[in-house]
C-alpha atoms as a PDB file:
ATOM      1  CA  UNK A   1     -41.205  59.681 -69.034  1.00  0.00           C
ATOM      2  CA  UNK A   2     -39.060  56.804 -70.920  1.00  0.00           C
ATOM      3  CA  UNK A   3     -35.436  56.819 -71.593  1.00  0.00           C
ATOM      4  CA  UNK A   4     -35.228  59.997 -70.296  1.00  0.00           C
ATOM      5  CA  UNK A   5     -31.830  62.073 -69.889  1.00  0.00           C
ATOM      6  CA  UNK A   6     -30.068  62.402 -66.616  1.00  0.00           C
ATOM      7  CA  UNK A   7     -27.368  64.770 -65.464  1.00  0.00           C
ATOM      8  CA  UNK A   8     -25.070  64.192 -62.480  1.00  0.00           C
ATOM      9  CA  UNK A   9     -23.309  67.140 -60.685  1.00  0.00           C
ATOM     10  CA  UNK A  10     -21.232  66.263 -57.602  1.00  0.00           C
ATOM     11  CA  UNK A  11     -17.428  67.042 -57.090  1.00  0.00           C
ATOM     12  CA  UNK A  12     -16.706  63.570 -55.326  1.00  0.00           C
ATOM     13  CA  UNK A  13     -15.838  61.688 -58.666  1.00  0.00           C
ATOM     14  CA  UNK A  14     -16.180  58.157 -56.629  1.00  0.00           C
ATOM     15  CA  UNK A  15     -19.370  59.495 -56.124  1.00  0.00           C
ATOM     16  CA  UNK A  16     -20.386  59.797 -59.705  1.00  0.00           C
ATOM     17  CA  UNK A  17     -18.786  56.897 -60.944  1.00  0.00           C
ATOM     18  CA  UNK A  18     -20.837  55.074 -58.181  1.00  0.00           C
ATOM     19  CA  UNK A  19     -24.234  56.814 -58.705  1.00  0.00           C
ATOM     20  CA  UNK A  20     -24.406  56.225 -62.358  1.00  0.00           C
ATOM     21  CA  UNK A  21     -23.711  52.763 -62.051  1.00  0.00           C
ATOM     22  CA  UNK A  22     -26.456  52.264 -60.005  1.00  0.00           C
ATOM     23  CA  UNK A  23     -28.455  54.121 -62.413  1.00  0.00           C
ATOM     24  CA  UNK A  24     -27.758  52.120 -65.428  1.00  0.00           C
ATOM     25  CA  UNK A  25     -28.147  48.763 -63.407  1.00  0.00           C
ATOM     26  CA  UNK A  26     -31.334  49.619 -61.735  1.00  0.00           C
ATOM     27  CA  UNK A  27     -33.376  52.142 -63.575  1.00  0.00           C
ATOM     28  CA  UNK A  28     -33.661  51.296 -66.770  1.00  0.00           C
ATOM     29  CA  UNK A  29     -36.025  54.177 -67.650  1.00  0.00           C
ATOM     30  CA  UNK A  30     -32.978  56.110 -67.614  1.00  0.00           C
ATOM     31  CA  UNK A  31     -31.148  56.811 -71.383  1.00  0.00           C
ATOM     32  CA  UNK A  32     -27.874  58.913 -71.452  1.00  0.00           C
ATOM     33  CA  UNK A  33     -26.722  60.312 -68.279  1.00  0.00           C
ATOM     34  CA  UNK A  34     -24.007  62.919 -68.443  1.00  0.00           C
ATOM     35  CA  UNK A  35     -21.892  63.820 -65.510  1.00  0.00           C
ATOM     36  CA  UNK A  36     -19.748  66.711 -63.898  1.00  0.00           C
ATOM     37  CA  UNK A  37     -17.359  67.240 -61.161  1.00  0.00           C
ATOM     38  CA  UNK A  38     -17.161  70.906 -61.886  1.00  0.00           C
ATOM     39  CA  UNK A  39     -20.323  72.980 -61.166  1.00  0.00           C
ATOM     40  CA  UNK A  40     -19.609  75.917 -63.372  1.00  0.00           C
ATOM     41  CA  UNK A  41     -18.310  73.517 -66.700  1.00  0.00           C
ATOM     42  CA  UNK A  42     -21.947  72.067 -65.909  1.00  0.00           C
ATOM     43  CA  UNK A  43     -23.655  75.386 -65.901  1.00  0.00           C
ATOM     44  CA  UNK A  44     -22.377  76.120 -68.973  1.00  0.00           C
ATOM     45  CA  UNK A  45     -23.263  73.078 -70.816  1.00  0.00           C
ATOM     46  CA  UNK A  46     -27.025  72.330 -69.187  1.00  0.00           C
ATOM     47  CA  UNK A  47     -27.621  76.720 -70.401  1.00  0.00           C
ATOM     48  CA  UNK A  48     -27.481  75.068 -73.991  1.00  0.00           C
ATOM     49  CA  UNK A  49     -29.041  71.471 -73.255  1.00  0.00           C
ATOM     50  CA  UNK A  50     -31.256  70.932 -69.844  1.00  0.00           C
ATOM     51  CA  UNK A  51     -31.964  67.046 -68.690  1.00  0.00           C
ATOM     52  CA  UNK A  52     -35.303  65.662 -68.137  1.00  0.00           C
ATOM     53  CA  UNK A  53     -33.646  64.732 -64.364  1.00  0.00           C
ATOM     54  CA  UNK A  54     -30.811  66.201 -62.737  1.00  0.00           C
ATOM     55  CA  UNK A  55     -28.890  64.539 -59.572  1.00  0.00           C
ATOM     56  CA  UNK A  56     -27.389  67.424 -57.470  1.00  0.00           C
ATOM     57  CA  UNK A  57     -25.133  67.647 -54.660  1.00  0.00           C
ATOM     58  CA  UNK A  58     -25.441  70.719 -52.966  1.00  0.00           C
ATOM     59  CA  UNK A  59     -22.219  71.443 -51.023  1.00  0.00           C
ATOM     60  CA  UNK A  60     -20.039  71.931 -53.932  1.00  0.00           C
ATOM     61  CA  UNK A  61     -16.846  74.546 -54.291  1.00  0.00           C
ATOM     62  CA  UNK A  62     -17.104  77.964 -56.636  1.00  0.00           C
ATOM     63  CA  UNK A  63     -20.630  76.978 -57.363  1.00  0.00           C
ATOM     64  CA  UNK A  64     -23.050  75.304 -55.284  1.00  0.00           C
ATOM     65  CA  UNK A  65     -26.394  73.290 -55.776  1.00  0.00           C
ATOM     66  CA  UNK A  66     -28.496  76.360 -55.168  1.00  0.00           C
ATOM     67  CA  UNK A  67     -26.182  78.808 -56.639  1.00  0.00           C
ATOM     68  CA  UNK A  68     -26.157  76.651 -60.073  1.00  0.00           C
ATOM     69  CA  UNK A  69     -29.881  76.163 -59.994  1.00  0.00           C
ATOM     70  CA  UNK A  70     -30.765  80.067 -59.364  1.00  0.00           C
ATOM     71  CA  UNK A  71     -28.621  80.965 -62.295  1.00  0.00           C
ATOM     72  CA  UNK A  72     -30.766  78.526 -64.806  1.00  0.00           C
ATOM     73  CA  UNK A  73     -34.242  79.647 -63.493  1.00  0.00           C
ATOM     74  CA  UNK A  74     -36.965  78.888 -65.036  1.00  0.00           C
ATOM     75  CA  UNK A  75     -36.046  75.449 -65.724  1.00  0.00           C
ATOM     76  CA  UNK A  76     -38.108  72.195 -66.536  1.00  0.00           C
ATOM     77  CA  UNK A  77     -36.333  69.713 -65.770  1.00  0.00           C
ATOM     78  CA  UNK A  78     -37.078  67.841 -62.391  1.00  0.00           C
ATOM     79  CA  UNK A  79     -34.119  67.788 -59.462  1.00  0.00           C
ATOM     80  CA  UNK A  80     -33.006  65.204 -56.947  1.00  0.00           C
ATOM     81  CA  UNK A  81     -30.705  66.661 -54.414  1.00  0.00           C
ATOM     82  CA  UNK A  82     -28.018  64.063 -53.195  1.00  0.00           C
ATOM     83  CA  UNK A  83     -26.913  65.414 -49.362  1.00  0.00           C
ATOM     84  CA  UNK A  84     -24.626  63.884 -46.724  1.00  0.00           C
ATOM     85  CA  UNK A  85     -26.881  66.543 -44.300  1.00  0.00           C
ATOM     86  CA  UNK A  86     -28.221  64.672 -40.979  1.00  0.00           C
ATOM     87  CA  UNK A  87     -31.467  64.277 -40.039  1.00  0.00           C
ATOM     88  CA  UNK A  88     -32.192  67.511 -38.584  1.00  0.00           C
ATOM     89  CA  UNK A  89     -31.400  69.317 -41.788  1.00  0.00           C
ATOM     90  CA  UNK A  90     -33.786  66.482 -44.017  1.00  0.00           C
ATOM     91  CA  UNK A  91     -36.372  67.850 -42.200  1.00  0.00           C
ATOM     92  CA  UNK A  92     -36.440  70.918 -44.295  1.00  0.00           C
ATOM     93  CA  UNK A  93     -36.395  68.586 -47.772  1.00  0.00           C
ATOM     94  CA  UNK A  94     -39.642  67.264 -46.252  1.00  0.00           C
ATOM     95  CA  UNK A  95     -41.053  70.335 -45.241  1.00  0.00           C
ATOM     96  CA  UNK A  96     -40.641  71.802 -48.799  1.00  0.00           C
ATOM     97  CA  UNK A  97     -42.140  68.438 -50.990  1.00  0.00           C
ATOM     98  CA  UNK A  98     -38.651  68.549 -52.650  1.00  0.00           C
ATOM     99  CA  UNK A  99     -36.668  65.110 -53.173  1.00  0.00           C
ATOM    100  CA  UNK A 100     -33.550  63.926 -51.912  1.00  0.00           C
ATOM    101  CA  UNK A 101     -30.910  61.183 -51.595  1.00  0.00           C
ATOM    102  CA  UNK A 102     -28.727  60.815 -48.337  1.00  0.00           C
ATOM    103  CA  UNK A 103     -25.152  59.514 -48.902  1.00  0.00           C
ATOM    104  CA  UNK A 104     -24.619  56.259 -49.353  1.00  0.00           C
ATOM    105  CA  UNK A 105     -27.662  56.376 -51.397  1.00  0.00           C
ATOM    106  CA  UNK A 106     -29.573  53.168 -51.148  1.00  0.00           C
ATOM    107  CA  UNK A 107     -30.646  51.428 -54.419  1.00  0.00           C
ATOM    108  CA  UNK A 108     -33.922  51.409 -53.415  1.00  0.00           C
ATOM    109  CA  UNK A 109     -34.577  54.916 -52.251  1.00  0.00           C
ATOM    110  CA  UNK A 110     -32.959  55.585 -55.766  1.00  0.00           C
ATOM    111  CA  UNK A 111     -35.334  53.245 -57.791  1.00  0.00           C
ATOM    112  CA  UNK A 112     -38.206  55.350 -55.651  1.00  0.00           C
ATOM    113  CA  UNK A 113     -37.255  58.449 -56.344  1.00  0.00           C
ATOM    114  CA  UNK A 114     -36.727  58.012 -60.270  1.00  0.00           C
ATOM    115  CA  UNK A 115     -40.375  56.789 -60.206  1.00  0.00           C
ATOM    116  CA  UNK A 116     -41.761  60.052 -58.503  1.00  0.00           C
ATOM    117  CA  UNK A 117     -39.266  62.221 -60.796  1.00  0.00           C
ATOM    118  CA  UNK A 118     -41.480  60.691 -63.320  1.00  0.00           C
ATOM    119  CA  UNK A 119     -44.542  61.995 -61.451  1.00  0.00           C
ATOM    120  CA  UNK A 120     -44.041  65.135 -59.817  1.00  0.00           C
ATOM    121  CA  UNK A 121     -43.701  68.283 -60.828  1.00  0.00           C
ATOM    122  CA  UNK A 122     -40.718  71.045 -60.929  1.00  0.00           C
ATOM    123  CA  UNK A 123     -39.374  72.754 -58.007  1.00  0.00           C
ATOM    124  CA  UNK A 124     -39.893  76.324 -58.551  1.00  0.00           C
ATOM    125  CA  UNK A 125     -38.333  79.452 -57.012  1.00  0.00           C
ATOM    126  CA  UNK A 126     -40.295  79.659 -53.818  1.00  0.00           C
ATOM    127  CA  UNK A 127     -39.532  75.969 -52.699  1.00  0.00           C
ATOM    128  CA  UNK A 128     -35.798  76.422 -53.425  1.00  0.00           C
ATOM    129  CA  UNK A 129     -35.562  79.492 -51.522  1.00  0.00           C
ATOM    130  CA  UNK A 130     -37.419  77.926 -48.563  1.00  0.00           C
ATOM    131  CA  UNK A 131     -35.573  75.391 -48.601  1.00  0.00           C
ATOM    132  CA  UNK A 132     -32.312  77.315 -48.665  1.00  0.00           C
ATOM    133  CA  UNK A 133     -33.742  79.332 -45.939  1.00  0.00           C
ATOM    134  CA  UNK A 134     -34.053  76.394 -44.154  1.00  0.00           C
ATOM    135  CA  UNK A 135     -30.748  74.467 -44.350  1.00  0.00           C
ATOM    136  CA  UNK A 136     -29.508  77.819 -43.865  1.00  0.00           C
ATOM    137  CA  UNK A 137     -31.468  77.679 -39.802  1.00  0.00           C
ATOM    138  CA  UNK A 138     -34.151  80.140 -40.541  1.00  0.00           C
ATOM    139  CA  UNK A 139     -37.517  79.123 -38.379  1.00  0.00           C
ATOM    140  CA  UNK A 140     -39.284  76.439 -40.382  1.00  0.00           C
ATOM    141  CA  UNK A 141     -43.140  78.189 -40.587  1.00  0.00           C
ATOM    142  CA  UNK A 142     -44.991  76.816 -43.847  1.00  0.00           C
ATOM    143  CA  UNK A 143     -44.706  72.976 -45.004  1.00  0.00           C
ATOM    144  CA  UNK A 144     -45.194  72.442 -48.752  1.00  0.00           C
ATOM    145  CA  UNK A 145     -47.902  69.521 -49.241  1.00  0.00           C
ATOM    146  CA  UNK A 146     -48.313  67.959 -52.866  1.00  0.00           C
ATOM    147  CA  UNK A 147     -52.124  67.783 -54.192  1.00  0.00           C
ATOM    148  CA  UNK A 148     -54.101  66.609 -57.292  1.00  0.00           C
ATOM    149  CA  UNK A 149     -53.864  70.536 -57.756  1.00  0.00           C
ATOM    150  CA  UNK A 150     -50.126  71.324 -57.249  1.00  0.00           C
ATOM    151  CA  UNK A 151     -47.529  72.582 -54.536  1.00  0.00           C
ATOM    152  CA  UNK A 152     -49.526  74.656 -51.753  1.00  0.00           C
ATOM    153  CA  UNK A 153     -47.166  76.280 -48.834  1.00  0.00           C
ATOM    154  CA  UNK A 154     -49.158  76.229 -46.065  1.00  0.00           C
ATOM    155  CA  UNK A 155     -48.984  77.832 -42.534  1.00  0.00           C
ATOM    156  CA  UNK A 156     -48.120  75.974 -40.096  1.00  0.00           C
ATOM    157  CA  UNK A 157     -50.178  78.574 -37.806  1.00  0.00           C
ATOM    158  CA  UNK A 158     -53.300  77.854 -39.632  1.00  0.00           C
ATOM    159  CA  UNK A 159     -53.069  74.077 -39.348  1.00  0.00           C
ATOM    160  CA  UNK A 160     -55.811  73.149 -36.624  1.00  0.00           C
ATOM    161  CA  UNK A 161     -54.868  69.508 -36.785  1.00  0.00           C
ATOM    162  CA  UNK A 162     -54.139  66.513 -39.381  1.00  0.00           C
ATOM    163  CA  UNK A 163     -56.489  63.332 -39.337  1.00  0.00           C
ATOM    164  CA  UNK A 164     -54.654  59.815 -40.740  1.00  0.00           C
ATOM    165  CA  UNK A 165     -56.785  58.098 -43.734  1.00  0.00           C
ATOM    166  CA  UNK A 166     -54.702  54.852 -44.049  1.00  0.00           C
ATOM    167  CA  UNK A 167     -51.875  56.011 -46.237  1.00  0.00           C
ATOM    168  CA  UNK A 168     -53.340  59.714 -46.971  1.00  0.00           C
ATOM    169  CA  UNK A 169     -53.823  62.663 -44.221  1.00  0.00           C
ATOM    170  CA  UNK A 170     -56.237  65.161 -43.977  1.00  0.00           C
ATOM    171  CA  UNK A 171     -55.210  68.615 -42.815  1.00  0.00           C
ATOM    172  CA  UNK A 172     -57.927  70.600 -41.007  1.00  0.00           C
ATOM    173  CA  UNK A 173     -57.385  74.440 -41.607  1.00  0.00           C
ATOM    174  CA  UNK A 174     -58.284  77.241 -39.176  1.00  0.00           C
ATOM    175  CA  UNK A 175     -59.386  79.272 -42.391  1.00  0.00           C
ATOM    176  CA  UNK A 176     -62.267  76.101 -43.004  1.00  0.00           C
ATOM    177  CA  UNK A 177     -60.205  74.540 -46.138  1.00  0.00           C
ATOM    178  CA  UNK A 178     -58.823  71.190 -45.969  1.00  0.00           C
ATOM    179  CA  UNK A 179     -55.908  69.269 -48.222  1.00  0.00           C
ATOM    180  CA  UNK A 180     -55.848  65.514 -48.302  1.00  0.00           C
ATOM    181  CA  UNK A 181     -52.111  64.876 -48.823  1.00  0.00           C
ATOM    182  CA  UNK A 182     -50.432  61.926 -50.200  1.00  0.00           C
ATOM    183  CA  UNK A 183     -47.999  61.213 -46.771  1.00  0.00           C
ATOM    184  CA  UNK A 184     -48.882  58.929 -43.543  1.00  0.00           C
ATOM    185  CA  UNK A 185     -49.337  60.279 -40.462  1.00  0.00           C
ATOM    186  CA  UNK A 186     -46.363  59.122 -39.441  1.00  0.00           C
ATOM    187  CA  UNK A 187     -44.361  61.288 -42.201  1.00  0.00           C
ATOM    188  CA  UNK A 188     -46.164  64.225 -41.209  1.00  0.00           C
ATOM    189  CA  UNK A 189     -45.196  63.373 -37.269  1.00  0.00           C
ATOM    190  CA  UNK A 190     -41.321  63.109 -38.274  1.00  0.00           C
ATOM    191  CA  UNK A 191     -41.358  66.628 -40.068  1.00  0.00           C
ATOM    192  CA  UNK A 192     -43.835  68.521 -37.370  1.00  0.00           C
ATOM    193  CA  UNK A 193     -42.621  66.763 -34.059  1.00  0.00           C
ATOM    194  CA  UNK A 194     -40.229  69.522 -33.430  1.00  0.00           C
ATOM    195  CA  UNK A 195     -43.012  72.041 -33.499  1.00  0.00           C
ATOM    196  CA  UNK A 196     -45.642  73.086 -31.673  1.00  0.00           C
ATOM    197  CA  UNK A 197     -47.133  69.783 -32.858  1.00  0.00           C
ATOM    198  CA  UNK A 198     -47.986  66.512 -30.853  1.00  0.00           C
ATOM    199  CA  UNK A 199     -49.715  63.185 -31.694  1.00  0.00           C
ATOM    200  CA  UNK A 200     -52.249  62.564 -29.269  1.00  0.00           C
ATOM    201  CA  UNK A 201     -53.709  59.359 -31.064  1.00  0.00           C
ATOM    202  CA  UNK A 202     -53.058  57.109 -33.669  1.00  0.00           C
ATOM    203  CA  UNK A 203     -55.385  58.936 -35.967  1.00  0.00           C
ATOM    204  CA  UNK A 204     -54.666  62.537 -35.162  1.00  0.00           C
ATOM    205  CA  UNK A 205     -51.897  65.159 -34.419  1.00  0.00           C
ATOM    206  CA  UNK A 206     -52.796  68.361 -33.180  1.00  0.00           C
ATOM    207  CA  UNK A 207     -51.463  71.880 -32.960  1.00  0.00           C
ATOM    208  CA  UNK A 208     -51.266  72.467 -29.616  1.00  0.00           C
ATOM    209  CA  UNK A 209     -51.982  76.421 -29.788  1.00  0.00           C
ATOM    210  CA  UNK A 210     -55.259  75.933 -31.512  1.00  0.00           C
ATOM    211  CA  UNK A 211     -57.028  73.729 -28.081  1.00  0.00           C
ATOM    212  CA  UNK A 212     -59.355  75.227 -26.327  1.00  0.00           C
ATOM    213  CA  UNK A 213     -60.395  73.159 -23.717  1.00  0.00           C
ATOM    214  CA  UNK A 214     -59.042  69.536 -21.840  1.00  0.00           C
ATOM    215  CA  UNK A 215     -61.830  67.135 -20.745  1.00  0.00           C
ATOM    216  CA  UNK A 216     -59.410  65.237 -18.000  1.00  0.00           C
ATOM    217  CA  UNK A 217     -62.622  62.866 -17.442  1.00  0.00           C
ATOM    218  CA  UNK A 218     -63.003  61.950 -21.303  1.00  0.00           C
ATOM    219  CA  UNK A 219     -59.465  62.418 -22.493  1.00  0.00           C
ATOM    220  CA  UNK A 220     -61.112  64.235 -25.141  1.00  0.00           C
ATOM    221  CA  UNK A 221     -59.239  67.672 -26.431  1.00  0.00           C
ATOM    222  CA  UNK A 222     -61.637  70.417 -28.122  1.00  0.00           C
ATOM    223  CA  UNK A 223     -60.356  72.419 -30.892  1.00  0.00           C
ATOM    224  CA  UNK A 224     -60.849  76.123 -31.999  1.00  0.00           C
ATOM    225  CA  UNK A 225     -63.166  74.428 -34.802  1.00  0.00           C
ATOM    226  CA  UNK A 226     -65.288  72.600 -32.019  1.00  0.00           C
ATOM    227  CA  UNK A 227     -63.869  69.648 -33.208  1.00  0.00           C
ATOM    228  CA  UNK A 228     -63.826  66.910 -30.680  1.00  0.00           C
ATOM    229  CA  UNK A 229     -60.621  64.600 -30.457  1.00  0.00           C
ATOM    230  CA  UNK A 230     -59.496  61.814 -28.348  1.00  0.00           C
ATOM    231  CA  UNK A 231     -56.213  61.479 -26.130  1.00  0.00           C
ATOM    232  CA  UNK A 232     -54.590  58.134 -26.375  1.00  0.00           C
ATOM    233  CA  UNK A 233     -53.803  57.067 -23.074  1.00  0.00           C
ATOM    234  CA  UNK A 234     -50.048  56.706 -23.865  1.00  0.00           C
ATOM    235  CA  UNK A 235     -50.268  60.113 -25.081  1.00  0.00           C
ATOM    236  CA  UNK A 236     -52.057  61.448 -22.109  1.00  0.00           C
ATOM    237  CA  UNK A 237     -49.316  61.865 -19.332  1.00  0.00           C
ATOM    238  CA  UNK A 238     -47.053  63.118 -22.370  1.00  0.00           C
ATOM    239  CA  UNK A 239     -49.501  65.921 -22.637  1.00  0.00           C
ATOM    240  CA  UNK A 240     -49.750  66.767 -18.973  1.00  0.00           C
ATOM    241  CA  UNK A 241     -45.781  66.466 -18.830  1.00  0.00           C
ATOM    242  CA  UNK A 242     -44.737  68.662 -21.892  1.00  0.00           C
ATOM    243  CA  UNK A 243     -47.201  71.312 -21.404  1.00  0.00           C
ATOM    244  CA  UNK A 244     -47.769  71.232 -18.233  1.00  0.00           C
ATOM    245  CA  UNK A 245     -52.248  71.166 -18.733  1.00  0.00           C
ATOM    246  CA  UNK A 246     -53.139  69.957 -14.882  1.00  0.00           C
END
């Protein structure tokens, strides 16, 4: 995507001013970029003329983010939500494979996540209500992992554990499938490690309600697919502590 169009829709005008500055100084990929302080003047205009990238704040007055985006479904044009939300709230962003800026925005997240807009594909209906759900304080129960093939929602139920491979991660199924997704463990950890999750070595984390037995000899865990694991010895007293396995 080259000298593609951008659109800009927060009601903090600093904001704007500020963001598009930083667009035209830094990403140079970036043509005309139009921008609005009124959600409903830019509903009107983007129902006769979508961008290639919108930048949208989400806590808006008469019409929000989500409200603006339902009303110009389908679309094609790629989103990046700008959000002063804290950290518990990102969590659903990551859950759902959707992009986002946090307020300040940093010029290099922002150079980052102009080069995935170029990349990934757009959010449809069923990420935008999850994540809506989500900010919203619904239960968080399927995570949205990215693949050569698409957007797959997947159960966090069904996830028997997740095995690092340098900067990709393999997700072992309970159903026998597996996805090899483009995040490091460590990504994976910061979205799941309010769950029913933990990481009991460097190279694996584990849901903890698919184990079926504790080797206290080994410090080996055995999953519901036989699958063998180890227990870092940092990780082991953590174990014994949070769920209480004497």
């Amino acid at each position: 995507m080259k000298n593609f169009r951008a659109v800009i829709i927060d009601d903090e005008a600093d904001a704007v001013e500020l963001l598009k500055l930083q667009l035209a100084k830094f990403c140079p990929e970036i043509g005309e970029i139009d921008t609005y302080t009124n959600s409903v003047k830019a509903l009107e205009d983007m129902e006769l003329r979508q961008p290639d990238l919108l930048f949208l704040d989400i806590e808006m007055p008469v019409l929000n983010g989500f409200e603006l985006l339902q009303k110009l479904m389908p679309f094609n044009f790629t989103v990046i939500f700008i959000t002063a939300y804290n950290q518990y709230a990102i969590k659903a962003f990551k859950f759902n494979a959707i992009d986002y800026l946090v307020k300040p925005i940093d010029t290099d997240d922002l150079v980052a996540a102009v080069l995935r807009a170029q990349k990934e594909n757009v959010v449809n209906q069923n990420r935008l209500s999850a994540l809506q759900k989500q900010l919203q304080g619904e239960p968080i129960n399927k995570i949205a992992v990215s693949s050569q093939n698409g957007v797959f929602f997947i159960d966090l139920k069904g996830i028997i554990y997740a095995e690092a491979d340098s900067n990709y991660t393999t997700l072992m199924l309970a159903d026998g499938r597996t996805f090899v997704i483009s995040k490091t463990l460590k990504d994976l950890q910061d979205v799941l490690e309010d769950s029913h999750f933990l990481r009991i070595h460097r190279q694996y984390i584990i849901n903890l309600n698919h184990v079926t037995h504790l080797d206290r000899t080994r410090s080996t865990l055995t999953m519901i697919n036989k699958k063998e694991l180890p227990v870092a010895r940092n990780q082991k007293d953590k174990l014994f502590e949070m769920y209480k396995w004497l």
